[in-house]
Protein backbone atom coordinates (compact mmCIF):
# COMPACT_ATOMS: atom_id res chain seq x y z
CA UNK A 1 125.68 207.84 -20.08
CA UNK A 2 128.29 210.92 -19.63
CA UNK A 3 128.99 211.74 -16.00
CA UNK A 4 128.77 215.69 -15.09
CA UNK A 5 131.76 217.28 -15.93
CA UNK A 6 132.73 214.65 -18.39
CA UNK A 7 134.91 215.47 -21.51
CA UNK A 8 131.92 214.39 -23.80
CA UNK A 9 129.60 216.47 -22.10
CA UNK A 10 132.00 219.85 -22.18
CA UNK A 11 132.78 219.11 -26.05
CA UNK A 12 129.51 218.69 -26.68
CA UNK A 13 129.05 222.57 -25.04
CA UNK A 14 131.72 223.62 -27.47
CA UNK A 15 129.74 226.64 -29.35
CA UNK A 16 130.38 229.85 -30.63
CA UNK A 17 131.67 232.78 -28.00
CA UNK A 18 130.48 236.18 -28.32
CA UNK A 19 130.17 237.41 -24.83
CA UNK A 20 131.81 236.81 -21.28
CA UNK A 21 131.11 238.12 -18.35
CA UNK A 22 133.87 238.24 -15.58
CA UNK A 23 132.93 238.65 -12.02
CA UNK A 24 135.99 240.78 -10.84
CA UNK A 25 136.26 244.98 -10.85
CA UNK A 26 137.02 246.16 -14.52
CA UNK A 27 140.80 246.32 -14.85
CA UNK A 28 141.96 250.21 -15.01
CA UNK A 29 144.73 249.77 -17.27
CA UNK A 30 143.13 249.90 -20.92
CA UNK A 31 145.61 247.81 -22.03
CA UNK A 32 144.73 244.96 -19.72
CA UNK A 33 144.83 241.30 -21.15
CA UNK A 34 140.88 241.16 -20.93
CA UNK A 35 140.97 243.73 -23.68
CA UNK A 36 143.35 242.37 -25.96
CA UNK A 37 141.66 239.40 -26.02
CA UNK A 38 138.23 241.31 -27.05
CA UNK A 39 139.65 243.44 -29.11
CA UNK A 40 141.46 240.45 -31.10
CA UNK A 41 138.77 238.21 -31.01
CA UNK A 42 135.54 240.56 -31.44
CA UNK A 43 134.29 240.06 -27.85
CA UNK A 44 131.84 241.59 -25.85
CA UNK A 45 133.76 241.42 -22.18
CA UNK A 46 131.71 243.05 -18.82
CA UNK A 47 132.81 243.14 -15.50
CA UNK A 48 130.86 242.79 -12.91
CA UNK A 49 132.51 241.67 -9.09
CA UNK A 50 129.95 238.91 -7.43
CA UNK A 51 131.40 239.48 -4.09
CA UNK A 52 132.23 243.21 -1.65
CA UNK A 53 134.40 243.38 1.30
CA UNK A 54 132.59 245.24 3.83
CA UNK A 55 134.09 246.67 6.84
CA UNK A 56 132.94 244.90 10.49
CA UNK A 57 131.86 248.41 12.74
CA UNK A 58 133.87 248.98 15.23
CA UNK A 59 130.91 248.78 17.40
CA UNK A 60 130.58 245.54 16.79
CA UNK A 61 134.34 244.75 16.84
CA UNK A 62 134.27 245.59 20.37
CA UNK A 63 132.17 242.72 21.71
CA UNK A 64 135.04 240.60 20.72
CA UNK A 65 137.12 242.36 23.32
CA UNK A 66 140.33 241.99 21.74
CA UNK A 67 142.87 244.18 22.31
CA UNK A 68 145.72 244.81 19.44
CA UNK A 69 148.07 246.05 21.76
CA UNK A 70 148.05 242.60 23.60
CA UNK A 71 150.11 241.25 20.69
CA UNK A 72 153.53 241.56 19.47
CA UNK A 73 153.11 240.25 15.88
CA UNK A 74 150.39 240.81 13.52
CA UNK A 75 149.93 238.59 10.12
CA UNK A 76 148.85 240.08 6.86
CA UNK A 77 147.19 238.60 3.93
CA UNK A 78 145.83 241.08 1.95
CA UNK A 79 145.24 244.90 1.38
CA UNK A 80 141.75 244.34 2.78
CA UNK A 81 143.13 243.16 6.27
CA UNK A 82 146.03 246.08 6.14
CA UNK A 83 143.03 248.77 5.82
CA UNK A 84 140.45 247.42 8.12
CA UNK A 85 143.49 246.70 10.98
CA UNK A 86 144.75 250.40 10.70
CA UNK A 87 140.98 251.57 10.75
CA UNK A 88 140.36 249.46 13.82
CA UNK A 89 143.46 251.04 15.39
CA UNK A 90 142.26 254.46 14.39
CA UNK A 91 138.59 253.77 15.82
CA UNK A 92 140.49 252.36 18.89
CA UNK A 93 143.08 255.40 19.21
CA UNK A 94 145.74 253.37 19.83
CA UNK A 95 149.55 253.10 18.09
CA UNK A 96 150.81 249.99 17.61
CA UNK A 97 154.17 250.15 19.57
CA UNK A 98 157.46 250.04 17.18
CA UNK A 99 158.44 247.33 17.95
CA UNK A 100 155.57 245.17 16.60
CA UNK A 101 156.56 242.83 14.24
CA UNK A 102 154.47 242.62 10.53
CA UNK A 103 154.30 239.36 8.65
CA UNK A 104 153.25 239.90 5.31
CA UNK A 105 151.88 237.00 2.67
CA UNK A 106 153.92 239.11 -0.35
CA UNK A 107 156.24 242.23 -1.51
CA UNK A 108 152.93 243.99 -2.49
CA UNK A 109 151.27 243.21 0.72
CA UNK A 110 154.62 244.50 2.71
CA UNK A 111 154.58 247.68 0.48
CA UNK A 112 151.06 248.58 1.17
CA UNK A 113 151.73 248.71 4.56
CA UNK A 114 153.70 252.19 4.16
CA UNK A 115 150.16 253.82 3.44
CA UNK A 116 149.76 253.56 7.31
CA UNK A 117 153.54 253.50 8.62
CA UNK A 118 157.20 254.33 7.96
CA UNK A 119 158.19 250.87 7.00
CA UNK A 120 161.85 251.19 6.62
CA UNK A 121 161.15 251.61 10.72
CA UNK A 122 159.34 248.56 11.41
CA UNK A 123 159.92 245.17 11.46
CA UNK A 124 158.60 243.90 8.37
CA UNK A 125 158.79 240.43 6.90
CA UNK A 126 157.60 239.01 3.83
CA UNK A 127 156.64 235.88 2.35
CA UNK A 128 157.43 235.36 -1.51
CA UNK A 129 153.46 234.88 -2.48
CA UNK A 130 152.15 232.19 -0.86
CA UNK A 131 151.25 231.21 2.85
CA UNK A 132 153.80 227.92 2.43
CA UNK A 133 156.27 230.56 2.52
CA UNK A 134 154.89 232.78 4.74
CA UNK A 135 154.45 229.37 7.61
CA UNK A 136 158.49 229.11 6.46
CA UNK A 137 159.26 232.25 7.80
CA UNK A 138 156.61 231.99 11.08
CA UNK A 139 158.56 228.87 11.93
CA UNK A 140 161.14 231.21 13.41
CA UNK A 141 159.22 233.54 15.50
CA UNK A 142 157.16 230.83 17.57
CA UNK A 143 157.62 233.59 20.71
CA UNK A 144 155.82 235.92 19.07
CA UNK A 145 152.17 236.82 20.37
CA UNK A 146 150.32 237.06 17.21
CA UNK A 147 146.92 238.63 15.84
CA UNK A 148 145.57 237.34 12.62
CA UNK A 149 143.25 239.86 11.29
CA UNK A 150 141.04 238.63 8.23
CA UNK A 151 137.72 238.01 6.87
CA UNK A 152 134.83 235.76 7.92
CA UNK A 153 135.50 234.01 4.79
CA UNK A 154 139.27 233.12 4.74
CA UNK A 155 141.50 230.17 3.56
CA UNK A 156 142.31 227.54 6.72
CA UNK A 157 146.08 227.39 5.54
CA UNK A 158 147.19 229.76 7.96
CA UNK A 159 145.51 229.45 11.00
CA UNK A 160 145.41 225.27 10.15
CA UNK A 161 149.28 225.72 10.94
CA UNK A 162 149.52 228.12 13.77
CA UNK A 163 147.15 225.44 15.88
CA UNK A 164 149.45 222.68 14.04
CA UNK A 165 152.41 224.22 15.59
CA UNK A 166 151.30 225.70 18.93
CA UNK A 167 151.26 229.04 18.06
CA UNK A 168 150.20 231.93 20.53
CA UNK A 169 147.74 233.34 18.15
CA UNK A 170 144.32 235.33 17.86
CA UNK A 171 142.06 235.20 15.10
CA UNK A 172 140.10 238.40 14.44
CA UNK A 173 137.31 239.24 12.27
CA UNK A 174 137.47 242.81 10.89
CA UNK A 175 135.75 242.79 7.53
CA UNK A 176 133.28 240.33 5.65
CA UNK A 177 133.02 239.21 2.43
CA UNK A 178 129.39 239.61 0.73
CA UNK A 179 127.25 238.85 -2.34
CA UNK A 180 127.23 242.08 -4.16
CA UNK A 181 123.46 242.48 -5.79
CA UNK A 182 123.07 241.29 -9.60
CA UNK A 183 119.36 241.87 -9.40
CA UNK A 184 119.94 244.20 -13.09
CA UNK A 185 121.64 241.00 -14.38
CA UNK A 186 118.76 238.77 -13.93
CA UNK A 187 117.37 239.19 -18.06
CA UNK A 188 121.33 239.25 -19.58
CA UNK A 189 122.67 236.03 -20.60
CA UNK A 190 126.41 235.88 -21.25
CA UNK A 191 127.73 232.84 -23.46
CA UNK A 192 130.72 232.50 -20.72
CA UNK A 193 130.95 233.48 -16.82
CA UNK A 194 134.66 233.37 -15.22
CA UNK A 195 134.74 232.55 -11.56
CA UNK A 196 137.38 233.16 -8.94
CA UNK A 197 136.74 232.43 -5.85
CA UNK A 198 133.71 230.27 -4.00
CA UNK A 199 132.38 233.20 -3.05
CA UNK A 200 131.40 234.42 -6.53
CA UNK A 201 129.36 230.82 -6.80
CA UNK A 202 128.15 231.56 -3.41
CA UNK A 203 127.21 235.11 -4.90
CA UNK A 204 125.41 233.55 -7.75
CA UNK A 205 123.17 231.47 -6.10
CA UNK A 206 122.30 234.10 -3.32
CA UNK A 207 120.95 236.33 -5.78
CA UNK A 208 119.60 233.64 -8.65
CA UNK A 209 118.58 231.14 -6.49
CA UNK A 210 117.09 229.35 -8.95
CA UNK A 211 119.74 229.77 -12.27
CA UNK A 212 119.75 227.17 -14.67
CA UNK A 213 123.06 227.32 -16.65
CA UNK A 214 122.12 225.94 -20.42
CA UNK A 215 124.40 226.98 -22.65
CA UNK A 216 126.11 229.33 -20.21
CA UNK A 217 129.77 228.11 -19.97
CA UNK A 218 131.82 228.23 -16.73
CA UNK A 219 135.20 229.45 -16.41
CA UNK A 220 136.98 228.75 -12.74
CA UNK A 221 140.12 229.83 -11.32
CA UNK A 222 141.61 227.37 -8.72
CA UNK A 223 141.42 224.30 -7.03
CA UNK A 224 138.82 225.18 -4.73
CA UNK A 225 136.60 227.31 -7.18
CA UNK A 226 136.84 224.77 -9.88
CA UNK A 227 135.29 222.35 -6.64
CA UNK A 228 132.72 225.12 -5.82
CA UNK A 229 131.34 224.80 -9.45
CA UNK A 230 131.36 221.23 -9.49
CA UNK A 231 129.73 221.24 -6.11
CA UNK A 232 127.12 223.58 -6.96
CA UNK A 233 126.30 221.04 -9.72
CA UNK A 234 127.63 223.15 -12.79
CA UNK A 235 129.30 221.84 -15.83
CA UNK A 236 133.09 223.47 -15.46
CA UNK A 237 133.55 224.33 -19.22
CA UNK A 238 137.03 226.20 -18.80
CA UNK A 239 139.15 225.44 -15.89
CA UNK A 240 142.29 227.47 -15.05
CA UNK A 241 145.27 227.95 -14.52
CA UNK A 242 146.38 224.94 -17.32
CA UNK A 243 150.25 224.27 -18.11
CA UNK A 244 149.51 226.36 -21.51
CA UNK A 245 147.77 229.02 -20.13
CA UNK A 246 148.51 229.85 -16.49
CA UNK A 247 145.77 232.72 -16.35
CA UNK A 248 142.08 233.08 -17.00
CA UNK A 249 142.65 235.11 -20.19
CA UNK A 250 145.27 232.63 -21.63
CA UNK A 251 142.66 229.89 -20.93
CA UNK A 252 139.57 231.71 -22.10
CA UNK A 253 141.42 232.23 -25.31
CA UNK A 254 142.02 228.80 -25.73
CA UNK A 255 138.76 228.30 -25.29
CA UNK A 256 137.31 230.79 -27.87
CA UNK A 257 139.46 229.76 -30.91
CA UNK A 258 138.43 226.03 -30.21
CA UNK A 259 134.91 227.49 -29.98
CA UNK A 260 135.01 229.52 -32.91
CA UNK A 261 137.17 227.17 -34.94
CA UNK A 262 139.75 229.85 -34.91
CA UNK A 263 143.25 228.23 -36.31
């Protein structure tokens, strides 16, 4: 007898692809990967994002008592964080002083931060992508005092190293990461769904509680979404990134032309 998630079992899903649904905002560039691949292979693609950031008030914020100003270093992960901590400061009325240091997880991250400051002022330093090298770069500022502003859904690598290593740190909560509502999707079948993040499984379950996949294939991106599927018990059709395809569209292409007997 095949075993979830076994090879027999996912060949034995292997039928035709006309539709996908991907639960992420519609790219704005028209000439975005998801629409090559639709336009070259006759798809019907939607986007539709599973999950919403939504700001923490600063009402509630404040039973948390933390101060920013009581820290000398602040760590950022995303634009989400950057926003929310500048809105928090706003709300607050305070100025972070210049001499607070900014540890960002990438270039884009460090960038985004000039939307709030004069960054060729500040002390800025960035990781290349990932929090490995971000920790790489902590390692050397073990004084600091620092504030780690996130959501209430957040990867452990960062914080799982600042207790690790005796960092001075504070965690703190400034915006949450929610189901969006898919009630309108509840009579629309798609023959694939692409996943990237637990959250959007989360998402999926919060507002079909009782979905049956069938013939629905699942696409995942990562590690720990490809274990959210699995854990959810769904049959991972597509998993990504692969040596040959290192994004979702290169591996839903794959996909497709093995589908649809595409040479």
């Amino acid at each position: 007898m095949s075993q979830p998630n076994s090879a027999e079992l996912i060949q034995s899903r292997l039928k035709k692809v006309s539709s996908i649904l991907v639960s992420q905002p519609e790219p704005s560039d028209e000439k975005s990967p998801y629409g090559q691949l639709a336009a070259k292979y006759k798809l019907k693609i939607d986007f539709r994002p599973f999950i919403k950031v939504e700001s923490v008030p600063f009402k509630e914020f404040r039973k948390d008592k933390i101060n920013f100003l009581d820290y000398t270093a602040v760590i950022f992960t995303s634009r989400n964080s950057v926003d929310n901590f500048f809105r928090i400061c706003q709300e607050s009325r305070i100025e972070m002083p210049p001499d607070t240091k900014y540890f960002c997880i990438s270039d884009q991250t460090a960038n985004y931060l000039q939307k709030y400051i004069v960054i060729r002022k500040r002390k800025i330093f960035t990781g290349l992508k990932t929090a490995n090298d971000l920790t790489e770069i902590l390692k050397k500022h073990k004084n600091e005092r620092f504030l780690f502003p996130c959501s209430n859904i957040r990867k452990n690598d960062i914080p799982d190293f600042l207790d690790k290593n005796g960092f001075n740190y504070k965690e703190a909560v400034i915006y949450r990461t929610v189901a969006s509502d898919l009630s309108d999707l509840a009579d629309v079948n798609y023959d694939i769904i692409a996943f990237f993040s637990p959250s959007g499984i989360n998402s999926l379950f919060i507002n079909f509680p009782g979905f049956v996949q069938n013939n629905t294939r699942i696409a995942a991106f990562g590690p720990s979404t490809a274990k959210a599927v699995r854990d959810a018990n769904l049959v991972l059709d597509i998993e990504a990134p692969l040596p040959e395809a290192p994004s979702m569209t290169g591996a839903l292409e794959l996909y497709v032309r093995k589908a649809n007997g595409i040479k």
